[in-house]
N, C-alpha and C. Protein backbone atom coordinates (compact mmCIF):
# COMPACT_ATOMS: atom_id res chain seq x y z
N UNK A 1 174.88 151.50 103.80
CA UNK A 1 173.70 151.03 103.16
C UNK A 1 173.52 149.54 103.41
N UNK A 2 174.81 149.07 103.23
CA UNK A 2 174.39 147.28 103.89
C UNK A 2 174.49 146.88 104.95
N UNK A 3 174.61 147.48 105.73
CA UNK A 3 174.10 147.95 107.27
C UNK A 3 172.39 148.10 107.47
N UNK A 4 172.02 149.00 106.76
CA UNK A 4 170.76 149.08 106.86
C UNK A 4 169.91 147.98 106.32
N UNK A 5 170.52 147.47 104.84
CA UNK A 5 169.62 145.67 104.68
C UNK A 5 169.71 144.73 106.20
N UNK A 6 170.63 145.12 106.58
CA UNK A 6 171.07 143.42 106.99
C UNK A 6 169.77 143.61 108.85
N UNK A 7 169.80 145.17 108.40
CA UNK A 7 168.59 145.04 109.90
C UNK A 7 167.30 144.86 109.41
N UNK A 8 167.06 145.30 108.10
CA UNK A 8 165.81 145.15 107.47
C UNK A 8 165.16 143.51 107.16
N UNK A 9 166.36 142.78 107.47
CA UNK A 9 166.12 141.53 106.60
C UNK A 9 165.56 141.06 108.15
N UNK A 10 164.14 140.37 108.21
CA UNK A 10 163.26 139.83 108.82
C UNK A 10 164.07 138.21 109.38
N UNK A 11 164.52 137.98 110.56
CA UNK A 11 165.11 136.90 111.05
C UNK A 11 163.81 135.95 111.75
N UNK A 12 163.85 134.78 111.55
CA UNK A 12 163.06 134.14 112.19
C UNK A 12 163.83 133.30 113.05
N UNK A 13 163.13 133.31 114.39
CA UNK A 13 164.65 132.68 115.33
C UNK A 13 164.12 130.85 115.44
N UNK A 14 165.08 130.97 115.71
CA UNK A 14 165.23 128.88 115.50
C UNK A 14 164.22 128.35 115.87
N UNK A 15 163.26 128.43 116.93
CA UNK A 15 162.02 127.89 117.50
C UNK A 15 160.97 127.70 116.66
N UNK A 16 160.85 128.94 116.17
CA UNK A 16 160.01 129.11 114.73
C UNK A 16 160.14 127.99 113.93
N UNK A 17 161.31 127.66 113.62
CA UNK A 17 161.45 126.32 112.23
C UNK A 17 161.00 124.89 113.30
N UNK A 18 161.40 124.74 114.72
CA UNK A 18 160.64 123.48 115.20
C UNK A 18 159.19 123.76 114.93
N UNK A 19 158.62 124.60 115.03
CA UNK A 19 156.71 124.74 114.56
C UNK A 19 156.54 124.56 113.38
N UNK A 20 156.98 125.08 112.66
CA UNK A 20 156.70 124.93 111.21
C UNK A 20 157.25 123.31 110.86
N UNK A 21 158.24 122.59 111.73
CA UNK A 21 158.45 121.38 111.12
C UNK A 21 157.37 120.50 111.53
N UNK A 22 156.69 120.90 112.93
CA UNK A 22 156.21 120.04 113.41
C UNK A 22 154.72 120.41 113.17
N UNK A 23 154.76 121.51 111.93
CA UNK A 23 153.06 121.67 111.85
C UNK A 23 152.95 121.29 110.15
N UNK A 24 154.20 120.78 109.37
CA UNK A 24 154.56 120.24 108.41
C UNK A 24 154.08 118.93 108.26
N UNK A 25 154.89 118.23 109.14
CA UNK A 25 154.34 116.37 109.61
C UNK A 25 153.15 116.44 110.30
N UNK A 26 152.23 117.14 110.67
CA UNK A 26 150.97 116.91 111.22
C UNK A 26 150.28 117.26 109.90
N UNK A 27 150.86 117.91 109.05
CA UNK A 27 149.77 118.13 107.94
C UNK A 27 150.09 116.72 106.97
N UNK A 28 151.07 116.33 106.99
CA UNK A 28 151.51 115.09 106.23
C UNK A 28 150.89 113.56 106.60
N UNK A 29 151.12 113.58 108.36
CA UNK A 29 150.17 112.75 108.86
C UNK A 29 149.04 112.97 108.70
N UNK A 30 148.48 113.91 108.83
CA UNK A 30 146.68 113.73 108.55
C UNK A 30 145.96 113.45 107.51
N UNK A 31 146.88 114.29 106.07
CA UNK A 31 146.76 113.44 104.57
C UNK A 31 147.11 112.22 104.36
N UNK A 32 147.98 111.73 105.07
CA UNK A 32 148.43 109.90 105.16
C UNK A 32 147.17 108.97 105.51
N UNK A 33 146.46 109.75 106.93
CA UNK A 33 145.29 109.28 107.57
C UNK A 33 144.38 109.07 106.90
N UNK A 34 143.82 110.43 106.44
CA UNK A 34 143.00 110.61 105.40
C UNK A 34 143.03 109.46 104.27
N UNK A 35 144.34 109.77 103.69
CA UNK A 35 144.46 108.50 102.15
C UNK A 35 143.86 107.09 102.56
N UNK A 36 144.35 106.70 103.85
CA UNK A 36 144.17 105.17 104.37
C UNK A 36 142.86 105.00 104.36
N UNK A 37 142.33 106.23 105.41
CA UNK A 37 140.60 105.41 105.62
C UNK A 37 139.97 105.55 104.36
N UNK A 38 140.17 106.56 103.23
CA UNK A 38 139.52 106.09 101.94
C UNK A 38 139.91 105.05 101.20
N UNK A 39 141.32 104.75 101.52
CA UNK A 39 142.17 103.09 100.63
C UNK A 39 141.04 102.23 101.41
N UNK A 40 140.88 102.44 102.76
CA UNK A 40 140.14 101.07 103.79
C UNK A 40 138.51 100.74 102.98
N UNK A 41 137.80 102.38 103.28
CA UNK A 41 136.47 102.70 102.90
C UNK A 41 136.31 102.11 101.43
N UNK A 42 137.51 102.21 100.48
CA UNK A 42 136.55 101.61 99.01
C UNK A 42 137.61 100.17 99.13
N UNK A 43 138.00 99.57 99.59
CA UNK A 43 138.67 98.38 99.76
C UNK A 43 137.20 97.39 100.64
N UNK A 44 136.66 98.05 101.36
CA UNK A 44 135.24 97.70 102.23
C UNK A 44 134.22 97.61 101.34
N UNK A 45 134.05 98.69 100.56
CA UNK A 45 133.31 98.94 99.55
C UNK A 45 133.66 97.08 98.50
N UNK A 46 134.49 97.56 97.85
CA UNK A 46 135.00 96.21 96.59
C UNK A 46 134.83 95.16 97.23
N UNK A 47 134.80 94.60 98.63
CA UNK A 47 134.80 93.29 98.94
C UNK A 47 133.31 92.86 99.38
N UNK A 48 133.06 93.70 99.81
CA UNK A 48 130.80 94.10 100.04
C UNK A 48 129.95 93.47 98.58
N UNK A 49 130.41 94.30 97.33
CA UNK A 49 130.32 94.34 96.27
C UNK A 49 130.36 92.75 95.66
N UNK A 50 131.66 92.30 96.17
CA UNK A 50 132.07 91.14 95.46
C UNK A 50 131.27 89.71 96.39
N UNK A 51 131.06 90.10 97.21
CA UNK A 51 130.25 89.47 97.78
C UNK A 51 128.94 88.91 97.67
N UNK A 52 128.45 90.84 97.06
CA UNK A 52 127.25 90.35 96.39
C UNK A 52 126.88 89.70 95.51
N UNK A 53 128.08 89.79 94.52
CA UNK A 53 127.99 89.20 92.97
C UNK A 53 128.00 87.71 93.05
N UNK A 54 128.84 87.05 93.84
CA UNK A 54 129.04 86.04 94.40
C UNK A 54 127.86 85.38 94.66
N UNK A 55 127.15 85.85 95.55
CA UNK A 55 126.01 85.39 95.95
C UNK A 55 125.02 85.61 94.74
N UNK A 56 125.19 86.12 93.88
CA UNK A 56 123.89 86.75 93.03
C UNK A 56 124.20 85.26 91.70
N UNK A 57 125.74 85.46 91.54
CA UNK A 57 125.76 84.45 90.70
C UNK A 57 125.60 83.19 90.90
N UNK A 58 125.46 82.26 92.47
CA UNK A 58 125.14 81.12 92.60
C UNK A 58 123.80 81.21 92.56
N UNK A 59 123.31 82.47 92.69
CA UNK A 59 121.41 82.41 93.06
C UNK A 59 121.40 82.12 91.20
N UNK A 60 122.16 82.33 90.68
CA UNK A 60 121.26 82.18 88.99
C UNK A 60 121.95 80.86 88.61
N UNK A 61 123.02 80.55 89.23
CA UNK A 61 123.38 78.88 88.82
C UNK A 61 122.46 77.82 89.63
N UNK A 62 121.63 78.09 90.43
CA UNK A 62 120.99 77.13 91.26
C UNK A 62 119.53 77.44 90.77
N UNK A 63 119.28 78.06 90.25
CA UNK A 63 117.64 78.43 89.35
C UNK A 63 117.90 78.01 87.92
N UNK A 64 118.97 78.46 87.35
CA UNK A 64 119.42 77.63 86.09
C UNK A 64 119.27 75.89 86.15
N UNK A 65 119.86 75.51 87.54
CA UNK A 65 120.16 73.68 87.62
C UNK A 65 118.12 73.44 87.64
N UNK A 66 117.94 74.35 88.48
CA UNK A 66 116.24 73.70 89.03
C UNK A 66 115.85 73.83 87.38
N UNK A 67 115.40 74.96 86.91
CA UNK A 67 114.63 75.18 85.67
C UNK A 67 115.08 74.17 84.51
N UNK A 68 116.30 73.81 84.57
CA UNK A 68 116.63 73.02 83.71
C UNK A 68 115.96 71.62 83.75
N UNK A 69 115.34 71.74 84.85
CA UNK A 69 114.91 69.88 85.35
C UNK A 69 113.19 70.41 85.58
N UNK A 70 112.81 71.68 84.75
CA UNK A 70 111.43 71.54 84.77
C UNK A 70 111.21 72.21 86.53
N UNK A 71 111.74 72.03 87.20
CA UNK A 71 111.64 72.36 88.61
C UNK A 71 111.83 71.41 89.24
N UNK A 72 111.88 70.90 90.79
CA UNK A 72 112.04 70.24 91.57
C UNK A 72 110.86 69.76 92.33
N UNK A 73 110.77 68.43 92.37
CA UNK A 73 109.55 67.97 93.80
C UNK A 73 109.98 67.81 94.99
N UNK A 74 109.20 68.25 95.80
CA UNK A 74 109.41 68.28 97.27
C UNK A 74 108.00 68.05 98.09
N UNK A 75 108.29 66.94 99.62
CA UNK A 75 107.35 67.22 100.20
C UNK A 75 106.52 68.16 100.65
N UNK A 76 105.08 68.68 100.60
CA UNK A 76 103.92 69.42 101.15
C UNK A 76 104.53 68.88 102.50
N UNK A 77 104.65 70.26 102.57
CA UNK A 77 104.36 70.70 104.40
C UNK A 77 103.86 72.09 104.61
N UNK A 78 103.65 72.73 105.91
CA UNK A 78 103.20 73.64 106.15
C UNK A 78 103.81 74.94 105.81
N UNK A 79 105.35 74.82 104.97
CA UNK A 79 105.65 75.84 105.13
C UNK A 79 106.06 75.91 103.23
N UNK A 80 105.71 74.26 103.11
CA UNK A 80 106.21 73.80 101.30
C UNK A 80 104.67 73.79 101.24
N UNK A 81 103.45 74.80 101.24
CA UNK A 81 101.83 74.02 99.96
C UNK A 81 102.37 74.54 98.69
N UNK A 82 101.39 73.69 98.11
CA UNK A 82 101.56 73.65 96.51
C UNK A 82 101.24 74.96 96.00
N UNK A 83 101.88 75.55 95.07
CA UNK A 83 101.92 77.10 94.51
C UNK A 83 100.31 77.10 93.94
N UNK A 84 100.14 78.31 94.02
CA UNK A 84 98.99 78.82 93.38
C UNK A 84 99.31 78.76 91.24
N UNK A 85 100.56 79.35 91.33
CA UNK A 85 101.12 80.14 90.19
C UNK A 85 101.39 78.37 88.96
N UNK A 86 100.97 77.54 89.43
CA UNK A 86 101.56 76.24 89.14
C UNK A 86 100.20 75.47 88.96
N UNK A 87 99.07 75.77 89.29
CA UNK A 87 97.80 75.39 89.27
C UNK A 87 97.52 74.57 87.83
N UNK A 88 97.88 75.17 86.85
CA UNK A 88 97.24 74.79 85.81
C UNK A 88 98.46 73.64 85.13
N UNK A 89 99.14 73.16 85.71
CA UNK A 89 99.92 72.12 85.57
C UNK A 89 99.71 70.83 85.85
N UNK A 90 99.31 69.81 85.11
CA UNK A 90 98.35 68.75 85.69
C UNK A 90 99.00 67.64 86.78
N UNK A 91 100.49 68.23 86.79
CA UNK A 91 101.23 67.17 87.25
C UNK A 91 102.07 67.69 88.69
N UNK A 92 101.75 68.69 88.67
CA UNK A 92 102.24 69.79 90.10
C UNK A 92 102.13 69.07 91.32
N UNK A 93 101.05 67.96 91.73
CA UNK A 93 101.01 66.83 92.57
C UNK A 93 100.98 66.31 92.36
N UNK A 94 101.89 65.28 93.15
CA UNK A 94 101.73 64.12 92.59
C UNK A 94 101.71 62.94 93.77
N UNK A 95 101.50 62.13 93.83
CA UNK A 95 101.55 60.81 95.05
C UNK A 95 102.80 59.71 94.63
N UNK A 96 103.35 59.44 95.20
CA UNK A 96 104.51 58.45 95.32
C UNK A 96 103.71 57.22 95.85
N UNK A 97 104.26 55.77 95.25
CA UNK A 97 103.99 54.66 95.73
C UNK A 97 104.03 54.45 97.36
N UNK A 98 104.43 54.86 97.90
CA UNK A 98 104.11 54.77 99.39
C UNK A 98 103.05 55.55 99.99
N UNK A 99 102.58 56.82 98.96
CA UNK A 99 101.62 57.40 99.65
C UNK A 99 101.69 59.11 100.07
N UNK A 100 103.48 59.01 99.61
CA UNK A 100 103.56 60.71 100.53
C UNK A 100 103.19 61.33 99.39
N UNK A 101 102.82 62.75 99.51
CA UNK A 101 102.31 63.76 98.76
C UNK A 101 103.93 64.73 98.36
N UNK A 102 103.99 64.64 97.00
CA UNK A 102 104.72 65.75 96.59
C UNK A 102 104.28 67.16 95.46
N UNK A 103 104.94 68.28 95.67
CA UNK A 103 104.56 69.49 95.16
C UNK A 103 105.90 69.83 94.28
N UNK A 104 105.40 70.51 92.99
CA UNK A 104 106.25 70.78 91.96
C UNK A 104 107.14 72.13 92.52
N UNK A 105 108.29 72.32 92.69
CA UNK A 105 108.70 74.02 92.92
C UNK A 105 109.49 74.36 91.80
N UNK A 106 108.59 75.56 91.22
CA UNK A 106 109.48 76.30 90.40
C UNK A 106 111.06 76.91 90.88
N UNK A 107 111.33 77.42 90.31
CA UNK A 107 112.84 77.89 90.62
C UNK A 107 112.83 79.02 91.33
N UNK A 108 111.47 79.94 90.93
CA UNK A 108 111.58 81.24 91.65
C UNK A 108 111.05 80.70 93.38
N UNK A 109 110.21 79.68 93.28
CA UNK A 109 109.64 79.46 94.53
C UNK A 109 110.99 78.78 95.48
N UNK A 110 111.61 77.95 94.94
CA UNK A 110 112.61 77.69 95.53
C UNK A 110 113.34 78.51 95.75
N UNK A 111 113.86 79.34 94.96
CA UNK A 111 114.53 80.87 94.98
C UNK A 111 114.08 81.14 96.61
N UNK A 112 112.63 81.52 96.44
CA UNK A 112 112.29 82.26 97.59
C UNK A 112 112.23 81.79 99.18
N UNK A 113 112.36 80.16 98.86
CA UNK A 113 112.60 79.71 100.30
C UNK A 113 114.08 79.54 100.75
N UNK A 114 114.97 79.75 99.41
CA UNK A 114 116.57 79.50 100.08
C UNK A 114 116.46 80.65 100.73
N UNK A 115 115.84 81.76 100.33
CA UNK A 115 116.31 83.46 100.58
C UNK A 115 115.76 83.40 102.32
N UNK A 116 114.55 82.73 102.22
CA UNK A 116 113.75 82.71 103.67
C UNK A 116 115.31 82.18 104.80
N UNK A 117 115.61 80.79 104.06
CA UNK A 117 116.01 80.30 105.52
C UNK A 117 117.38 80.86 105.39
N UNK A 118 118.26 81.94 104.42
CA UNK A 118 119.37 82.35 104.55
C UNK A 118 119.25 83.74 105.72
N UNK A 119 117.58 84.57 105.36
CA UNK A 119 117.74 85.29 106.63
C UNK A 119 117.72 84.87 108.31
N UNK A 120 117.13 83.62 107.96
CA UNK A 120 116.76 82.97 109.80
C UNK A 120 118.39 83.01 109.70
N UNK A 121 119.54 82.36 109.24
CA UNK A 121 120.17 82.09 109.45
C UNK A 121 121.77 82.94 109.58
N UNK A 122 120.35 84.55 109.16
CA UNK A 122 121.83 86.11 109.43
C UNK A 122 122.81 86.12 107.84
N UNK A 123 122.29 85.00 107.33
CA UNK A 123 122.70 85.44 105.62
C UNK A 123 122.59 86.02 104.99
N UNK A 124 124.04 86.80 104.14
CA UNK A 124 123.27 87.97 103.24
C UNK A 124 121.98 87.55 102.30
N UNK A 125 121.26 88.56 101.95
CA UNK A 125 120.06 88.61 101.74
C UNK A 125 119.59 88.56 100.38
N UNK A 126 118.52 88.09 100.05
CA UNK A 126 118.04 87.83 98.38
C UNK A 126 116.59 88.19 98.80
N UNK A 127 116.46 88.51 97.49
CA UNK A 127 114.61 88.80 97.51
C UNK A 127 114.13 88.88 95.86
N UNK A 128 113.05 88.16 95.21
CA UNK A 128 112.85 88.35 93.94
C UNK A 128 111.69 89.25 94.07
N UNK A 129 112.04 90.17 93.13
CA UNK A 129 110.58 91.22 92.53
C UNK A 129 110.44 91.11 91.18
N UNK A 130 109.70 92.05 90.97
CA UNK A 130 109.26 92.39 89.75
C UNK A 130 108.67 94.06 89.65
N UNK A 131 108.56 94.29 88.55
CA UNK A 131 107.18 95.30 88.52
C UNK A 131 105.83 95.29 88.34
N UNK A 132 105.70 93.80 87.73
CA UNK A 132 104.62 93.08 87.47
C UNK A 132 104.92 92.21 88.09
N UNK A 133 104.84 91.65 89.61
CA UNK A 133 104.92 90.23 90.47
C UNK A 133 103.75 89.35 90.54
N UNK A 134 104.07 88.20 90.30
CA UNK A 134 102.50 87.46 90.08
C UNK A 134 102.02 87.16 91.67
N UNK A 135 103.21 87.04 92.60
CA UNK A 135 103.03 87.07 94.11
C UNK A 135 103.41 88.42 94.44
N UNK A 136 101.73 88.94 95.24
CA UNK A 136 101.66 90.41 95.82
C UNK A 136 102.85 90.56 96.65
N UNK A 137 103.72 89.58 97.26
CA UNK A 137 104.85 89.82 98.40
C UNK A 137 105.97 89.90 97.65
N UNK A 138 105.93 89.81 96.62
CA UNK A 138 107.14 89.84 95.34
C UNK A 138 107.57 91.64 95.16
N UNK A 139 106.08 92.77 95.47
CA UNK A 139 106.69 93.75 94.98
C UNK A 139 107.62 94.04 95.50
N UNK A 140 108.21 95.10 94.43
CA UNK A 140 109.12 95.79 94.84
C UNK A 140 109.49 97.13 95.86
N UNK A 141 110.07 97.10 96.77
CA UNK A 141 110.15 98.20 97.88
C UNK A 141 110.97 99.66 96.83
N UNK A 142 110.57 100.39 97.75
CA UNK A 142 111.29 101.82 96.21
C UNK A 142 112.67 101.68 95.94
N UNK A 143 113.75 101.50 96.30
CA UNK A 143 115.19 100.88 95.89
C UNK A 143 114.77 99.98 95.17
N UNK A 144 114.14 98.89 95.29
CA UNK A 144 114.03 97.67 93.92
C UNK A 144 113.08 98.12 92.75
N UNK A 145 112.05 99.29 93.07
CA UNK A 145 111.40 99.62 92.00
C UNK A 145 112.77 100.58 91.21
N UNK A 146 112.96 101.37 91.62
CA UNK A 146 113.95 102.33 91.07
C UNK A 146 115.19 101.25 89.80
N UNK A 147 115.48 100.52 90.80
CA UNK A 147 116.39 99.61 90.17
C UNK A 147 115.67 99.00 88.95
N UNK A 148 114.67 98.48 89.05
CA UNK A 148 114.05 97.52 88.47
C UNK A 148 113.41 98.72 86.82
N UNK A 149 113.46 99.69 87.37
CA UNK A 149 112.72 101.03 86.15
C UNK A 149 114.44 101.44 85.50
N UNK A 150 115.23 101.35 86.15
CA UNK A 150 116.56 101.64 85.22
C UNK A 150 117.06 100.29 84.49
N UNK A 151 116.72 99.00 85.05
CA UNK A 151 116.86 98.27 83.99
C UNK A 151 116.02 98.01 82.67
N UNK A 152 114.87 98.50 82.93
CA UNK A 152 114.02 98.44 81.60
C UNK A 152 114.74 99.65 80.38
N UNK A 153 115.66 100.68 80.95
CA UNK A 153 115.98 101.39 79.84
C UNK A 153 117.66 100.90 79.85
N UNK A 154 117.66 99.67 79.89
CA UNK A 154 119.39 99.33 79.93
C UNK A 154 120.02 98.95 80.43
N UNK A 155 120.00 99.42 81.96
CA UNK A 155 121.03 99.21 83.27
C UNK A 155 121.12 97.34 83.11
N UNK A 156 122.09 97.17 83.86
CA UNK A 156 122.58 95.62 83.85
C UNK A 156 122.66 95.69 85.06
N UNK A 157 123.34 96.65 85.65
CA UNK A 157 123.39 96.27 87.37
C UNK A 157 123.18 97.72 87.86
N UNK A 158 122.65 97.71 89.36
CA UNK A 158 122.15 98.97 90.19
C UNK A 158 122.86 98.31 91.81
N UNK A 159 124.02 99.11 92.10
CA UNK A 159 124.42 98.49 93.44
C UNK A 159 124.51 100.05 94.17
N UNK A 160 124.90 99.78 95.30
CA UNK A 160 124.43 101.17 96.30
C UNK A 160 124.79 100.74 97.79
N UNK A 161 125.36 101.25 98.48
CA UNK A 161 125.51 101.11 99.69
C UNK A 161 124.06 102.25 100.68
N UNK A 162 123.50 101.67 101.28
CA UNK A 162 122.42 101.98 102.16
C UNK A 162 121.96 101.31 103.24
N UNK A 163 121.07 102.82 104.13
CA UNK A 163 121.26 101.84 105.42
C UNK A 163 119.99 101.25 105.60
N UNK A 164 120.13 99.88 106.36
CA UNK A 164 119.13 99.06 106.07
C UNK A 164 119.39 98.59 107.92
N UNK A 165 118.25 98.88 108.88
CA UNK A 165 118.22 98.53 109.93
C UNK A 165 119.47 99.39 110.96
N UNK A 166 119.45 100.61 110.52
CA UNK A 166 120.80 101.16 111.08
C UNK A 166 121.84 101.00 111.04
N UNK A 167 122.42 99.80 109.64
CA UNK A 167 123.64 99.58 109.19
C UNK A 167 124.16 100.13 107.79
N UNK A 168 125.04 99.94 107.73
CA UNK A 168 125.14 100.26 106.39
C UNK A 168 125.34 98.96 105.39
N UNK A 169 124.45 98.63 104.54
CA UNK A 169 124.52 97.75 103.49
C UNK A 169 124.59 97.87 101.98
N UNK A 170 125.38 96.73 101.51
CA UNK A 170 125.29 96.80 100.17
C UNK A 170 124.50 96.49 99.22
N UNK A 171 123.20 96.97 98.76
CA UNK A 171 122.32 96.08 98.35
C UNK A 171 122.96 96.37 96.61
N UNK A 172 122.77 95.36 95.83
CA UNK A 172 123.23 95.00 94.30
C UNK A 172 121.90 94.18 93.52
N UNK A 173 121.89 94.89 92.61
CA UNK A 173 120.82 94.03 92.00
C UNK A 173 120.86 93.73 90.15
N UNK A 174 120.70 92.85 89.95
CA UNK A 174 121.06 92.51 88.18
C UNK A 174 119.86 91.73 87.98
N UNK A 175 119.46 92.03 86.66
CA UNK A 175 118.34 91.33 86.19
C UNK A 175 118.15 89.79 86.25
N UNK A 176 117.14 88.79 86.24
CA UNK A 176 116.64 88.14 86.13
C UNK A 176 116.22 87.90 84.57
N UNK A 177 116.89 87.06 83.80
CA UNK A 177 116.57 87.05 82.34
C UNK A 177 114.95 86.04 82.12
N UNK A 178 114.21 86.14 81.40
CA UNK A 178 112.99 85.36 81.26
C UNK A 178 113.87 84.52 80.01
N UNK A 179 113.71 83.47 80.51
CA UNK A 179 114.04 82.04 79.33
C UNK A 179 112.58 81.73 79.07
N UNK A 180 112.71 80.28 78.27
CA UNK A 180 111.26 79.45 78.02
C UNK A 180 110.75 79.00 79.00
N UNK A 181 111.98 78.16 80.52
CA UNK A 181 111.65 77.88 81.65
C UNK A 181 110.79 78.63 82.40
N UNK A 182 111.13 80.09 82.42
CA UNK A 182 110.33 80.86 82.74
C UNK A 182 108.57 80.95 82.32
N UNK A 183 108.41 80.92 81.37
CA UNK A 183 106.99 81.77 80.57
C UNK A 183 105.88 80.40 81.18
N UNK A 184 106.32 79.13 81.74
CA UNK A 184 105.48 78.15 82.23
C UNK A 184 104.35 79.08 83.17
N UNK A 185 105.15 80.60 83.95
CA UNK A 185 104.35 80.72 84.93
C UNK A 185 104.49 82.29 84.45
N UNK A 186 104.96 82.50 83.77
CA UNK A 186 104.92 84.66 83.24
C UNK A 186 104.78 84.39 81.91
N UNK A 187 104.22 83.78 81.27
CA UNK A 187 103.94 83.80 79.92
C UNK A 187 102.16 84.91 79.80
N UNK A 188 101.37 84.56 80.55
CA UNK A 188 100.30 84.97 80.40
C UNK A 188 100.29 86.88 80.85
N UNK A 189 101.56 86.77 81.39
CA UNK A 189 102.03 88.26 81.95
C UNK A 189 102.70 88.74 80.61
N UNK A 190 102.57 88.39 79.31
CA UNK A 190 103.27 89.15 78.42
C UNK A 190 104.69 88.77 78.24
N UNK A 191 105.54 88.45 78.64
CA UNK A 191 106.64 88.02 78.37
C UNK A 191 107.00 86.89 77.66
N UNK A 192 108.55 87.23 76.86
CA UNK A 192 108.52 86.49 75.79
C UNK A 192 109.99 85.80 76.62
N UNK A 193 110.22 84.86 75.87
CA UNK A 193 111.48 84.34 76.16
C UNK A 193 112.97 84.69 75.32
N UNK A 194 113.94 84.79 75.90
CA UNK A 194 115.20 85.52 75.30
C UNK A 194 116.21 84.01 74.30
């Protein structure tokens, strides 16, 4: 009878265990692989991210410094005329004792020309909207409307990786708080100051 087990019992001959070892470590390597490019992919992700914030938070310390000083004067030139949105400010031009012409810039207008010459210059990117923009070039594209409709019920921040020109980008976006500085030029738009 133990004669008959010992032929019954299924032998696997030695070759067999080199495949199975070596189809063991290919399954081990490929989950190793796997783990890395997702450690890489959200390690790419967190530093994209932090990047943005970075940039988002000097864009509100450098509109904070301007607004705090009422805004900034700068020479009229062709690419600085005097704002429309600033019109009813009696002091928005002004002439200097020598003669040159200067123009008042709000913070958002300044805002909008750092953003200009950071793209000539391949810099990550800024753009101010609204849902109500008092400048028609202010709206919002559907990612900033979307964003801009989840912060009215709460959201603080809306970030997203998307592709933008056949790349993949991180666009991040956090509100814009209305102070008193503000309402000089969105006051008549309903807004109150925080």
């Amino acid at each position: 009878m133990q004669a008959d087990r010992k032929k019954r019992t299924p032998s696997i001959p030695l070759k067999h265990y080199g495949w199975i070892v070596v189809g063991v470590w290919t399954l081990v390597a490929a989950a190793s692989l796997g783990w890395n490019l997702l450690q890489d992919r959200d390690e790419a992700l967190r530093v994209a991210r932090n990047i943005a914030l970075t940039n988002y938070a000097r864009d509100v310390l450098y509109r904070r410094w301007a607004a705090a000083h009422g805004g900034v004067y700068v020479p009229v030139t062709p690419n600085t005329p005097p704002t429309p949105y600033l019109a009813q400010l009696p002091e928005r031009d002004i002439v200097t004792p020598s003669g040159r012409r200067l123009t008042l810039l709000n913070p958002a207008y300044m805002t909008r020309q750092v953003y200009e010459l950071a793209q000539e210059s391949g810099q990550p990117q800024g753009h101010l909207t609204s849902l109500k923009p008092l400048r028609p070039q202010n709206a919002p594209d559907p990612w900033e409307k979307k964003a801009l409709q989840a912060f009215e019920h709460g959201a603080e921040e809306v970030s997203e990786v998307v592709s933008l020109n056949g790349q993949p980008s991180m666009r991040l976006m956090r509100p814009f708080r209305i102070d008193l500085s503000c309402l000089t030029c969105h006051e008549e738009q309903g807004y109150k100051g925080d």
